[in-house]
PDB file of N, CA and C in Angstrom:
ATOM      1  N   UNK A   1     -44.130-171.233 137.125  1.00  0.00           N
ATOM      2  CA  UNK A   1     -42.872-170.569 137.408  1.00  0.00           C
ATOM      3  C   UNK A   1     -41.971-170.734 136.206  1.00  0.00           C
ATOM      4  N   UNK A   2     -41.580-169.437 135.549  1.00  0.00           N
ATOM      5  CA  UNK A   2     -40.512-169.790 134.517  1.00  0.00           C
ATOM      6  C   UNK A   2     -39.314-170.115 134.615  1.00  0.00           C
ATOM      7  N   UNK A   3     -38.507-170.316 133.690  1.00  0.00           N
ATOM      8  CA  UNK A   3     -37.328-171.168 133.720  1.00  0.00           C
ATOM      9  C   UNK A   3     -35.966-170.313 134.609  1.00  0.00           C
ATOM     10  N   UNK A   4     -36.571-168.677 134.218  1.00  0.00           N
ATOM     11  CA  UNK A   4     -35.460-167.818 135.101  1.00  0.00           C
ATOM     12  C   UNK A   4     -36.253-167.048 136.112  1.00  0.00           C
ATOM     13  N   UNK A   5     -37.062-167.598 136.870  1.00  0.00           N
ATOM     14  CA  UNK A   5     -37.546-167.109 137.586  1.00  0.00           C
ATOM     15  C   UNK A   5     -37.413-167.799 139.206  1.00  0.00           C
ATOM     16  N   UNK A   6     -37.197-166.968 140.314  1.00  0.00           N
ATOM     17  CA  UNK A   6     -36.565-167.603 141.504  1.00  0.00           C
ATOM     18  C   UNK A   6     -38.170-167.685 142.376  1.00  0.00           C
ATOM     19  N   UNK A   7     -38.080-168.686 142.936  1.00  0.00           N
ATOM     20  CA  UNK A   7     -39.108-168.768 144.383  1.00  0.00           C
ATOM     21  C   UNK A   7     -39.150-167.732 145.255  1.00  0.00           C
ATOM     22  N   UNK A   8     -39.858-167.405 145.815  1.00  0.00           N
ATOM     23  CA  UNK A   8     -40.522-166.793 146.854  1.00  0.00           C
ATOM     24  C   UNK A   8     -40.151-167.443 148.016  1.00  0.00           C
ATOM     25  N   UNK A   9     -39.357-167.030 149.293  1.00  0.00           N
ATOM     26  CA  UNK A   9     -39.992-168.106 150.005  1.00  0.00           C
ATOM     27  C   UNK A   9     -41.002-167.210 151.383  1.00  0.00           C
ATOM     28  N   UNK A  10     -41.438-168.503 151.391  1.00  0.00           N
ATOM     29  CA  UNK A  10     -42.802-167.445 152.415  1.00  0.00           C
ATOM     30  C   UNK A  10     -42.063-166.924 153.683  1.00  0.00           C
ATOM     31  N   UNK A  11     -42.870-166.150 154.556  1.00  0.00           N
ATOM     32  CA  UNK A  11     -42.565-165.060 154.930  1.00  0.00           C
ATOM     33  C   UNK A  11     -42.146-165.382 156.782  1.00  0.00           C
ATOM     34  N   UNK A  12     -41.092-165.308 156.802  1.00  0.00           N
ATOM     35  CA  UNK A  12     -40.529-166.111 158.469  1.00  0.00           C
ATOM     36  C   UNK A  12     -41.036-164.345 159.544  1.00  0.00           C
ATOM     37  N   UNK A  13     -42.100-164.854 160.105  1.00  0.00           N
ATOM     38  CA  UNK A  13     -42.446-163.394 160.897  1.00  0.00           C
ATOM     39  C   UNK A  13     -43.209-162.508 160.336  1.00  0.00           C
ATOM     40  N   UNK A  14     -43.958-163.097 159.268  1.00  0.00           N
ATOM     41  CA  UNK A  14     -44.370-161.692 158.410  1.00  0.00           C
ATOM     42  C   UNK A  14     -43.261-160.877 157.365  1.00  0.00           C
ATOM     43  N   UNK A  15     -42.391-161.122 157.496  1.00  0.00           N
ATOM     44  CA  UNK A  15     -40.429-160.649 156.655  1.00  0.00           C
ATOM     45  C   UNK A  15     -40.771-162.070 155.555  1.00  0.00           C
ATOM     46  N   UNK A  16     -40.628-161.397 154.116  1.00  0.00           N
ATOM     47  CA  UNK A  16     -39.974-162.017 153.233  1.00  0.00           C
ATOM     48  C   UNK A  16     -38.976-162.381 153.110  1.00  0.00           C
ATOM     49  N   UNK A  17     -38.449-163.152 152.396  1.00  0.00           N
ATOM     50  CA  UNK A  17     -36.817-163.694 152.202  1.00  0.00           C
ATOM     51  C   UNK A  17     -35.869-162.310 151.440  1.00  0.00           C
ATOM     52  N   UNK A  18     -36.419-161.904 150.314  1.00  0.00           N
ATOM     53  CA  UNK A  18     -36.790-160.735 149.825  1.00  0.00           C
ATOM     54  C   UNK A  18     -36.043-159.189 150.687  1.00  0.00           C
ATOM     55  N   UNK A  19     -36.924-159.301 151.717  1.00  0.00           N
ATOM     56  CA  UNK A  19     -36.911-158.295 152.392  1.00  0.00           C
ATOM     57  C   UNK A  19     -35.731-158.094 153.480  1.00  0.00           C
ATOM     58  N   UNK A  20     -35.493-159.079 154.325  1.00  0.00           N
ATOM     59  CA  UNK A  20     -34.049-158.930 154.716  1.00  0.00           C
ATOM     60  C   UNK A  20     -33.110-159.234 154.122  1.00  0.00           C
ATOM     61  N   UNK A  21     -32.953-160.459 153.192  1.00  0.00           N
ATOM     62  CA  UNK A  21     -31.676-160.975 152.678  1.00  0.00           C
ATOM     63  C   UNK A  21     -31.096-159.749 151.694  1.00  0.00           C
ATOM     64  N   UNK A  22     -32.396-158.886 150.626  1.00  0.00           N
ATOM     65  CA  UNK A  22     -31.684-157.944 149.985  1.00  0.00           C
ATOM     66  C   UNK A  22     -31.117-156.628 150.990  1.00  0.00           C
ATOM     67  N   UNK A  23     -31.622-156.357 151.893  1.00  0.00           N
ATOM     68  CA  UNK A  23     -31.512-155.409 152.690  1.00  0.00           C
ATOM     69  C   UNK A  23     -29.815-155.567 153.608  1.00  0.00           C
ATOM     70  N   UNK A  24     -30.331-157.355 154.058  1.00  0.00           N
ATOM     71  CA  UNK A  24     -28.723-157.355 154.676  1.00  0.00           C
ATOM     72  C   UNK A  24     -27.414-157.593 153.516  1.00  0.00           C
ATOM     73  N   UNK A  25     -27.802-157.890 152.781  1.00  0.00           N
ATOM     74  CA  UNK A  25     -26.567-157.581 151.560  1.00  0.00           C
ATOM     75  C   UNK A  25     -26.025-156.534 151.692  1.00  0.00           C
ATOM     76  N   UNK A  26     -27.392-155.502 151.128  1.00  0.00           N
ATOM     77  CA  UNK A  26     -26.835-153.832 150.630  1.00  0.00           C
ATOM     78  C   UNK A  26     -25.945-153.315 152.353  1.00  0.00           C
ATOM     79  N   UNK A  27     -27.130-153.618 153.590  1.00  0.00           N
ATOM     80  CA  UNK A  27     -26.112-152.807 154.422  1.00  0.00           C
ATOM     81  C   UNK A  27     -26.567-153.926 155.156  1.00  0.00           C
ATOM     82  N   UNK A  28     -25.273-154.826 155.688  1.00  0.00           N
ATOM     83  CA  UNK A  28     -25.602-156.011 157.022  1.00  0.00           C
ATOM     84  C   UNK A  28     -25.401-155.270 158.079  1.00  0.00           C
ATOM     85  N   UNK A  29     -24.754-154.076 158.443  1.00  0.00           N
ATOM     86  CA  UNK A  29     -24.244-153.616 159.675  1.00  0.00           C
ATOM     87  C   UNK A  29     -25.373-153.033 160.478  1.00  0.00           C
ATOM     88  N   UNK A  30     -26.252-152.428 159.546  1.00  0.00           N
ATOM     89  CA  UNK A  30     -27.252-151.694 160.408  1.00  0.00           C
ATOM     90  C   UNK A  30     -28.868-152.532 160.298  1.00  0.00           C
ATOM     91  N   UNK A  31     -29.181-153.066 159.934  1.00  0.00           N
ATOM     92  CA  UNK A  31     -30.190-154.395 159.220  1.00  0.00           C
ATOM     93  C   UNK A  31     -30.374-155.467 159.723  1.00  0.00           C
ATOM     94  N   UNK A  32     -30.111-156.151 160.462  1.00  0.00           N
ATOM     95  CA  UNK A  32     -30.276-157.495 161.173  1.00  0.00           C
ATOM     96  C   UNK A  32     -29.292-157.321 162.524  1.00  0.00           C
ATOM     97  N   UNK A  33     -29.882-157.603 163.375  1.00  0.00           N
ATOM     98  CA  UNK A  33     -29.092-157.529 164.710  1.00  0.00           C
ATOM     99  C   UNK A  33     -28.251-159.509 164.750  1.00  0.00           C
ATOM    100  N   UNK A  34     -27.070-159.443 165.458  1.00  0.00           N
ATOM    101  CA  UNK A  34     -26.727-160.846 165.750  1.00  0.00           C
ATOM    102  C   UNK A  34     -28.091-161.800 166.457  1.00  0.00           C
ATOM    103  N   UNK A  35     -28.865-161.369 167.083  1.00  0.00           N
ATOM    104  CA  UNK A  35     -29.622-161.950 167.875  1.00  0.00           C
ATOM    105  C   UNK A  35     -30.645-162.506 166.976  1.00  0.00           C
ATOM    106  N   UNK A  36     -30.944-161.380 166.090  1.00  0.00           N
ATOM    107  CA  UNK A  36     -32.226-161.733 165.437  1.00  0.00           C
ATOM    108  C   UNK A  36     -32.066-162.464 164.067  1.00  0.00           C
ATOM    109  N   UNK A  37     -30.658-162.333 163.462  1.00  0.00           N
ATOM    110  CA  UNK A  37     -30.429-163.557 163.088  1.00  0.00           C
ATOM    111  C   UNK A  37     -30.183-164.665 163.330  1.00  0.00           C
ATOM    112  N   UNK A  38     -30.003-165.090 164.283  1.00  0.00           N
ATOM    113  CA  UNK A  38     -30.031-166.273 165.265  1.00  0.00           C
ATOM    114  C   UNK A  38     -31.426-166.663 165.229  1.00  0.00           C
ATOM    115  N   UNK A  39     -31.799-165.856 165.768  1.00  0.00           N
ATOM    116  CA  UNK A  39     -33.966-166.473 166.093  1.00  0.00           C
ATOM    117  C   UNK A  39     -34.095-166.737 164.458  1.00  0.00           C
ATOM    118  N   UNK A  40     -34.060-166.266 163.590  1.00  0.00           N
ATOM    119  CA  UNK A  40     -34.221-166.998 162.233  1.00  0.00           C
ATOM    120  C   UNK A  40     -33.514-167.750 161.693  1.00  0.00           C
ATOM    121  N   UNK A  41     -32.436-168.288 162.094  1.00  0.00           N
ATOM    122  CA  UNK A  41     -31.761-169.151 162.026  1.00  0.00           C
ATOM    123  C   UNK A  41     -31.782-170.805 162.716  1.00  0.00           C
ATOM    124  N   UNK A  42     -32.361-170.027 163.816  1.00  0.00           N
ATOM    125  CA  UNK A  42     -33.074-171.437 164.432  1.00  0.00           C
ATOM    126  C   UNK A  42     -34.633-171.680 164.150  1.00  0.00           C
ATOM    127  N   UNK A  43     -35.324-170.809 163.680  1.00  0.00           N
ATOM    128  CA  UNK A  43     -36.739-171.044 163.048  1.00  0.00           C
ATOM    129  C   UNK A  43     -36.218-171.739 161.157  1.00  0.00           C
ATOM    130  N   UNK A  44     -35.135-171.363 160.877  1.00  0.00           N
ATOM    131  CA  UNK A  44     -34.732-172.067 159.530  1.00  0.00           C
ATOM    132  C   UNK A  44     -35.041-173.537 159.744  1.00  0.00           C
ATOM    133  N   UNK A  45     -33.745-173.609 160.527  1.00  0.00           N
ATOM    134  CA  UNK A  45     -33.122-174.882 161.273  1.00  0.00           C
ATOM    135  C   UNK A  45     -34.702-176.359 161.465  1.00  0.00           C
ATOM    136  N   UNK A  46     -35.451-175.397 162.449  1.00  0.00           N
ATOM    137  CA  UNK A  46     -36.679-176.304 163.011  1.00  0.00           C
ATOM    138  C   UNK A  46     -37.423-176.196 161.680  1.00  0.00           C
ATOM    139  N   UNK A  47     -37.730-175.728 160.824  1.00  0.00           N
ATOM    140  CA  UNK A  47     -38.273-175.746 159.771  1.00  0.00           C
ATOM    141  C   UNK A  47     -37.702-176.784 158.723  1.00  0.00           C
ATOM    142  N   UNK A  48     -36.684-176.485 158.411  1.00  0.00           N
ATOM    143  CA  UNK A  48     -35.894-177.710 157.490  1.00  0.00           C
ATOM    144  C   UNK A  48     -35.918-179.387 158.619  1.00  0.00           C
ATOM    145  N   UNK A  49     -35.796-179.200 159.482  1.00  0.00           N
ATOM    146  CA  UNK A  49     -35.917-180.620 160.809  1.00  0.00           C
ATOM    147  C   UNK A  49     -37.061-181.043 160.644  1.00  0.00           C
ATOM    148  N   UNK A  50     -38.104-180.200 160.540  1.00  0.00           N
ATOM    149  CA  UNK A  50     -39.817-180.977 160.414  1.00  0.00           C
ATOM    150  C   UNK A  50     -39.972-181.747 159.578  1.00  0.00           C
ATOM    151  N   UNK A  51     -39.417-181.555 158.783  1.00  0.00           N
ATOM    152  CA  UNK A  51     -39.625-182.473 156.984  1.00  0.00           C
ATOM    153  C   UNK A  51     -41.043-182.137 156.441  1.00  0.00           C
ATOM    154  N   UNK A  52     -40.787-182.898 155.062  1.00  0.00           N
ATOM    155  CA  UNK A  52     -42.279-182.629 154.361  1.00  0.00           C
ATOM    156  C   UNK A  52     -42.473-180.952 153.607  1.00  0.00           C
ATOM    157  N   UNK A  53     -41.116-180.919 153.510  1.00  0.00           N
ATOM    158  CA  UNK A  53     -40.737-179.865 152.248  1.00  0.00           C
ATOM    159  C   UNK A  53     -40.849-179.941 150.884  1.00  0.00           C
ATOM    160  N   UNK A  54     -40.851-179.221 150.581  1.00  0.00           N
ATOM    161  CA  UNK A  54     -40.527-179.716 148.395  1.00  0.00           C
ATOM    162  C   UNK A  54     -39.220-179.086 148.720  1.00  0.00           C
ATOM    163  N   UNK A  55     -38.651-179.870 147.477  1.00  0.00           N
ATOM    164  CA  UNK A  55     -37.245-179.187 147.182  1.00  0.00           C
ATOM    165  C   UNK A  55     -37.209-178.058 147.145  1.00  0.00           C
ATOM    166  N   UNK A  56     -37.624-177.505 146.743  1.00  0.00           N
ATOM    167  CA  UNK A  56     -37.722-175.836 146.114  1.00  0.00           C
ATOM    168  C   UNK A  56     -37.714-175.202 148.052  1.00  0.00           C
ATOM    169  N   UNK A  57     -38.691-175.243 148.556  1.00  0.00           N
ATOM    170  CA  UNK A  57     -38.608-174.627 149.595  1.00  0.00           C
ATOM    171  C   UNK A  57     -37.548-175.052 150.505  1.00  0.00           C
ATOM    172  N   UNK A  58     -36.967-176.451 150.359  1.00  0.00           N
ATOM    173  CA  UNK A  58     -36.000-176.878 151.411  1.00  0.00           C
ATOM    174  C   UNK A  58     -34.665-176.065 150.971  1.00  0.00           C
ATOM    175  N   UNK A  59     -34.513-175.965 149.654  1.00  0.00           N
ATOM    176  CA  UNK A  59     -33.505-175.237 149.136  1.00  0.00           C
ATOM    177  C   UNK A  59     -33.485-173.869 149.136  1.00  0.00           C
ATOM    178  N   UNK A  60     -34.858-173.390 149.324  1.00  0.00           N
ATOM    179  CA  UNK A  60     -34.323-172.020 149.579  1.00  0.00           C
ATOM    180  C   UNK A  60     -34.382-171.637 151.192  1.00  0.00           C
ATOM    181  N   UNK A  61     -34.795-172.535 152.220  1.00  0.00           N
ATOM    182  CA  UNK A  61     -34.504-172.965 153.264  1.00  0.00           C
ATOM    183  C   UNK A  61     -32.715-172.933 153.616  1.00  0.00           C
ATOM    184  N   UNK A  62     -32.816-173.421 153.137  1.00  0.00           N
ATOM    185  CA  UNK A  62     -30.769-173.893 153.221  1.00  0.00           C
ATOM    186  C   UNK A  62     -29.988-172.910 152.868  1.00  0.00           C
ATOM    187  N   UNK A  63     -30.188-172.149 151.694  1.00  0.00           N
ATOM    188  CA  UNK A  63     -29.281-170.772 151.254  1.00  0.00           C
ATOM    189  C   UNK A  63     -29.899-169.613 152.680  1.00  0.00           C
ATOM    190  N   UNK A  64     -30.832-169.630 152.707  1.00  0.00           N
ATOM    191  CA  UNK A  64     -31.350-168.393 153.323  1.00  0.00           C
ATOM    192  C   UNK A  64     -30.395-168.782 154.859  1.00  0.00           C
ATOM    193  N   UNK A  65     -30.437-170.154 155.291  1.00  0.00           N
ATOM    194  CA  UNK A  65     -29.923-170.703 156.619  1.00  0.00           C
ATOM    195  C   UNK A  65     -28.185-170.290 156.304  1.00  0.00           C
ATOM    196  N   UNK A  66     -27.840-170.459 155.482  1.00  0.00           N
ATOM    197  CA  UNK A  66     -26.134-170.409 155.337  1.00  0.00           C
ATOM    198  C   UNK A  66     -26.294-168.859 155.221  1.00  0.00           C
ATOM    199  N   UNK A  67     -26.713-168.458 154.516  1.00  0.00           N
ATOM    200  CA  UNK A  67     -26.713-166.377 154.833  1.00  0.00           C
ATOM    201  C   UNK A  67     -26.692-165.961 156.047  1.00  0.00           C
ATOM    202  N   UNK A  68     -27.608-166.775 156.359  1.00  0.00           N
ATOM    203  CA  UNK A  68     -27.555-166.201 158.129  1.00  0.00           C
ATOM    204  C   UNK A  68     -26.652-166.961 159.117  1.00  0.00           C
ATOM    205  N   UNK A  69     -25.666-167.954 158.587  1.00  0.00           N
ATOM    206  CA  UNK A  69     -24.888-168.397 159.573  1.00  0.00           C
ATOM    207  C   UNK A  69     -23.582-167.410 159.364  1.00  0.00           C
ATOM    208  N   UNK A  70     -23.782-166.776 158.127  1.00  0.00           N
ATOM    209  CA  UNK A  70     -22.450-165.168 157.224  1.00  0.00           C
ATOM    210  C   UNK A  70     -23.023-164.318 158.358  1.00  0.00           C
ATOM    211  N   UNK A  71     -24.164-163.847 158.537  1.00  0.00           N
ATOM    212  CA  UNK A  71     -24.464-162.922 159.229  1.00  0.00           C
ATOM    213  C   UNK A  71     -23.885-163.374 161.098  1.00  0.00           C
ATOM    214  N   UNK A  72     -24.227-164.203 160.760  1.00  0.00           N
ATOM    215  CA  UNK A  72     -23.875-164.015 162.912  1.00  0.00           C
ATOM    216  C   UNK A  72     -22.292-164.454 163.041  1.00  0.00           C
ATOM    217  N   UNK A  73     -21.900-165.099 161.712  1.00  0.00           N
ATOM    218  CA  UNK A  73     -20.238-164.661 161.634  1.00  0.00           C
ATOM    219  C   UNK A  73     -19.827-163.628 161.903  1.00  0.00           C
ATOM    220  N   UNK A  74     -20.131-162.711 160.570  1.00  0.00           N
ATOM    221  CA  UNK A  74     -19.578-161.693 160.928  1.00  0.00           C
ATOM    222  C   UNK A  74     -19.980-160.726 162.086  1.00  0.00           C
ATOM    223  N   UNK A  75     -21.231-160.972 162.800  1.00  0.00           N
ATOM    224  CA  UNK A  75     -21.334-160.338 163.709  1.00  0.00           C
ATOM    225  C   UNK A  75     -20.341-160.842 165.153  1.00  0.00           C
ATOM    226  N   UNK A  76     -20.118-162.213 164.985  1.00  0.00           N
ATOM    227  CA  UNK A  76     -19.481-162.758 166.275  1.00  0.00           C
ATOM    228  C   UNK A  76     -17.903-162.199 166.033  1.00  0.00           C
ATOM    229  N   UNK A  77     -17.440-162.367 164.671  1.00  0.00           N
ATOM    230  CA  UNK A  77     -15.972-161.586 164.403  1.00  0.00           C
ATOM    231  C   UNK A  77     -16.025-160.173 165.015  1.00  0.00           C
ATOM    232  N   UNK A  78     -16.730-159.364 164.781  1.00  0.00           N
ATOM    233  CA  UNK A  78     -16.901-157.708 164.994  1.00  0.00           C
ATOM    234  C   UNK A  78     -17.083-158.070 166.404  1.00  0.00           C
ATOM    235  N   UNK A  79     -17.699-158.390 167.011  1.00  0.00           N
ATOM    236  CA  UNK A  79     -17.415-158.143 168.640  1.00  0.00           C
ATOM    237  C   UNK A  79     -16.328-158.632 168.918  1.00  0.00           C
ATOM    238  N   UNK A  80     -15.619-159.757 168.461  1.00  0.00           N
ATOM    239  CA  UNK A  80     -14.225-160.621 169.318  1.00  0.00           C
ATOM    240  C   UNK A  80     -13.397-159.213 168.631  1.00  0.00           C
ATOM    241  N   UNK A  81     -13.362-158.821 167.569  1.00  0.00           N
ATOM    242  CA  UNK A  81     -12.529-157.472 167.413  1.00  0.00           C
ATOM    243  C   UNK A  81     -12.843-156.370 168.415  1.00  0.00           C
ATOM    244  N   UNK A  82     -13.802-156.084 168.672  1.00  0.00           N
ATOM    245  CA  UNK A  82     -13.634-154.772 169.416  1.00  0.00           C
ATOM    246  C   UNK A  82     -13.343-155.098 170.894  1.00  0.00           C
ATOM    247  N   UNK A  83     -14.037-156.312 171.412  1.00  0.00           N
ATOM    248  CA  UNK A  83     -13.381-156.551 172.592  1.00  0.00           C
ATOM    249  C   UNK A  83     -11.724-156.999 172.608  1.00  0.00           C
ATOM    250  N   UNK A  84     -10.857-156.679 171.512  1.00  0.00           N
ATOM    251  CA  UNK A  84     -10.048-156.889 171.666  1.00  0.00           C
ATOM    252  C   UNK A  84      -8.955-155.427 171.586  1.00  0.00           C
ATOM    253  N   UNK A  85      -9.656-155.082 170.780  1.00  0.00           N
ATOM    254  CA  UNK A  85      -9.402-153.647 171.022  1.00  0.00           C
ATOM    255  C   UNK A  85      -9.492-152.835 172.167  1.00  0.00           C
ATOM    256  N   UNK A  86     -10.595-152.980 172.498  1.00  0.00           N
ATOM    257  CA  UNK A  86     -10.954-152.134 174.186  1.00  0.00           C
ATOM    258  C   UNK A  86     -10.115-152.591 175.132  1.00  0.00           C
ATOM    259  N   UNK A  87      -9.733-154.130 174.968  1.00  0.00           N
ATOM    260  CA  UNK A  87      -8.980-154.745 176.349  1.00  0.00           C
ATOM    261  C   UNK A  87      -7.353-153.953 175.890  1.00  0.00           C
ATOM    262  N   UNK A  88      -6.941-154.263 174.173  1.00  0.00           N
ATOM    263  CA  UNK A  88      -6.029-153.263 174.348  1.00  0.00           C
ATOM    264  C   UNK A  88      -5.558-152.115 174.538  1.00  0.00           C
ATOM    265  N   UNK A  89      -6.743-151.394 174.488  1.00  0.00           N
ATOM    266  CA  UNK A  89      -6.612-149.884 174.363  1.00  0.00           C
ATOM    267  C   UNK A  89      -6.775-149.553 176.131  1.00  0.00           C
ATOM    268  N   UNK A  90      -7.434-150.286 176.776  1.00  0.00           N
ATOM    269  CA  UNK A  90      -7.499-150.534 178.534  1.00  0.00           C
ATOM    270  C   UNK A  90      -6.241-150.901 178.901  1.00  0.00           C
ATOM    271  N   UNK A  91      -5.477-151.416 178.657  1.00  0.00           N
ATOM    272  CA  UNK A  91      -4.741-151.962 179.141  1.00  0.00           C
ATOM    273  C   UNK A  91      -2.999-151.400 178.845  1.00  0.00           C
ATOM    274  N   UNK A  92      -2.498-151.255 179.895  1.00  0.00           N
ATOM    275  CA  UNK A  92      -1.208-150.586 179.807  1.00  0.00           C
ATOM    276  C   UNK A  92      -0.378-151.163 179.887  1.00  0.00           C
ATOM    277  N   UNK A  93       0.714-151.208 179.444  1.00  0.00           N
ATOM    278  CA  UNK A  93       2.178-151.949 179.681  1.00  0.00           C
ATOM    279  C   UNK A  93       2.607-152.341 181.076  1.00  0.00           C
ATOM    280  N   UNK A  94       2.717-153.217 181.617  1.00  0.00           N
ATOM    281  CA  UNK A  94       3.446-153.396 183.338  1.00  0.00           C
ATOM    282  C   UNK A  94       3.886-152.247 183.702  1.00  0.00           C
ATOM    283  N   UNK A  95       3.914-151.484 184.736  1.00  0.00           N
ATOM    284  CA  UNK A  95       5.104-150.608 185.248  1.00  0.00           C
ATOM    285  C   UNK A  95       5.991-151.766 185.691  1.00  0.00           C
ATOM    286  N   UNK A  96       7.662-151.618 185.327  1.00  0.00           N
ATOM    287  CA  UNK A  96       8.359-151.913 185.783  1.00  0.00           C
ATOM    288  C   UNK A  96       8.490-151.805 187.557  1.00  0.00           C
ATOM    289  N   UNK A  97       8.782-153.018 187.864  1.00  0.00           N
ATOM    290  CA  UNK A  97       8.382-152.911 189.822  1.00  0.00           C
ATOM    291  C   UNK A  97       9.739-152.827 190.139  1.00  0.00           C
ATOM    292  N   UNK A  98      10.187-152.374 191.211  1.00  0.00           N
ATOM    293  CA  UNK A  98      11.734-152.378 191.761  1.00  0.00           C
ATOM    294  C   UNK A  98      11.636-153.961 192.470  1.00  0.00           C
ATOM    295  N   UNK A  99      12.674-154.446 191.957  1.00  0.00           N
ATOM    296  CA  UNK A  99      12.971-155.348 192.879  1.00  0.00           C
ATOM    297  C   UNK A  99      13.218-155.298 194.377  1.00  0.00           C
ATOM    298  N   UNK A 100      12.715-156.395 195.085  1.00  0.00           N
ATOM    299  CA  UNK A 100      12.435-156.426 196.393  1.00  0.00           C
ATOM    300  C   UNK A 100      13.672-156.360 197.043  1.00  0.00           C
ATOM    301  N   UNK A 101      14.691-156.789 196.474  1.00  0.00           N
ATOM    302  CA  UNK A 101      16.238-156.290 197.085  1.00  0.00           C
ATOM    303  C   UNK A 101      16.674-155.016 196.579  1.00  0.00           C
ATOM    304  N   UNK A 102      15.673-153.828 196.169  1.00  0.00           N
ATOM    305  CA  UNK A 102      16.237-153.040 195.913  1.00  0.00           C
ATOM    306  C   UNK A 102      15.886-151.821 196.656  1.00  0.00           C
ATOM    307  N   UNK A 103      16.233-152.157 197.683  1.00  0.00           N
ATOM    308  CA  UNK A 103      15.407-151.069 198.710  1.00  0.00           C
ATOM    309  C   UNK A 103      16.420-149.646 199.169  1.00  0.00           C
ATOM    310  N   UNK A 104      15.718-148.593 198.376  1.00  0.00           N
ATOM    311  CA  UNK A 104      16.103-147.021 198.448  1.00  0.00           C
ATOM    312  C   UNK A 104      15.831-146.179 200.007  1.00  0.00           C
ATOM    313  N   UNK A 105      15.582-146.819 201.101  1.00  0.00           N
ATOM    314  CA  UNK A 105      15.531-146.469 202.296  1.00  0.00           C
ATOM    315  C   UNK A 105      16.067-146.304 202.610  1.00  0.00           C
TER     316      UNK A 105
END
């Protein structure tokens, strides 16, 4: 391996590191679901926990794990936004109530 040359890391599912991480860069929105970065996030997780890594793979273990803790960020932000939106956009101002001593009978 040369001096500017990056690791490989092997392939979580048959998926290179390669293959989603450049993909969720260019477009994260449509490219990795919250869920399914999670399931690789916890296959990171149990992977770095087993021990009996080389550096090289534990480290690219760890970047690839912090990318994907960006990814289910921003996926957990984008839903607390829109459910906040919908509840506001649902939701209407009080009608003013007549008071109970104010009886028009």
């Amino acid at each position: 391996m040369g001096a500017g040359s990056r690791a490989q890391a092997p392939a979580i599912d048959g998926e290179s590191e390669e293959s989603w991480l450049t993909h969720s860069s260019e477009n994260e929105s449509t490219e990795i679901s919250f869920e399914e970065a999670y399931r690789k996030l916890e296959q990171t997780v149990e992977e770095l926990g087993g021990g009996g890594l080389s550096l090289e793979r534990a480290t690219v273990l760890y970047e690839e794990g912090m990318k994907l803790v960006q990814v289910c960020n921003q996926r957990l932000s984008a839903a607390e936004l829109r459910v906040t939106q919908l509840k506001d956009s649902y939701s209407s101002p009080p009608d003013v109530l007549p008071d109970d001593n104010d009886q028009n009978c």
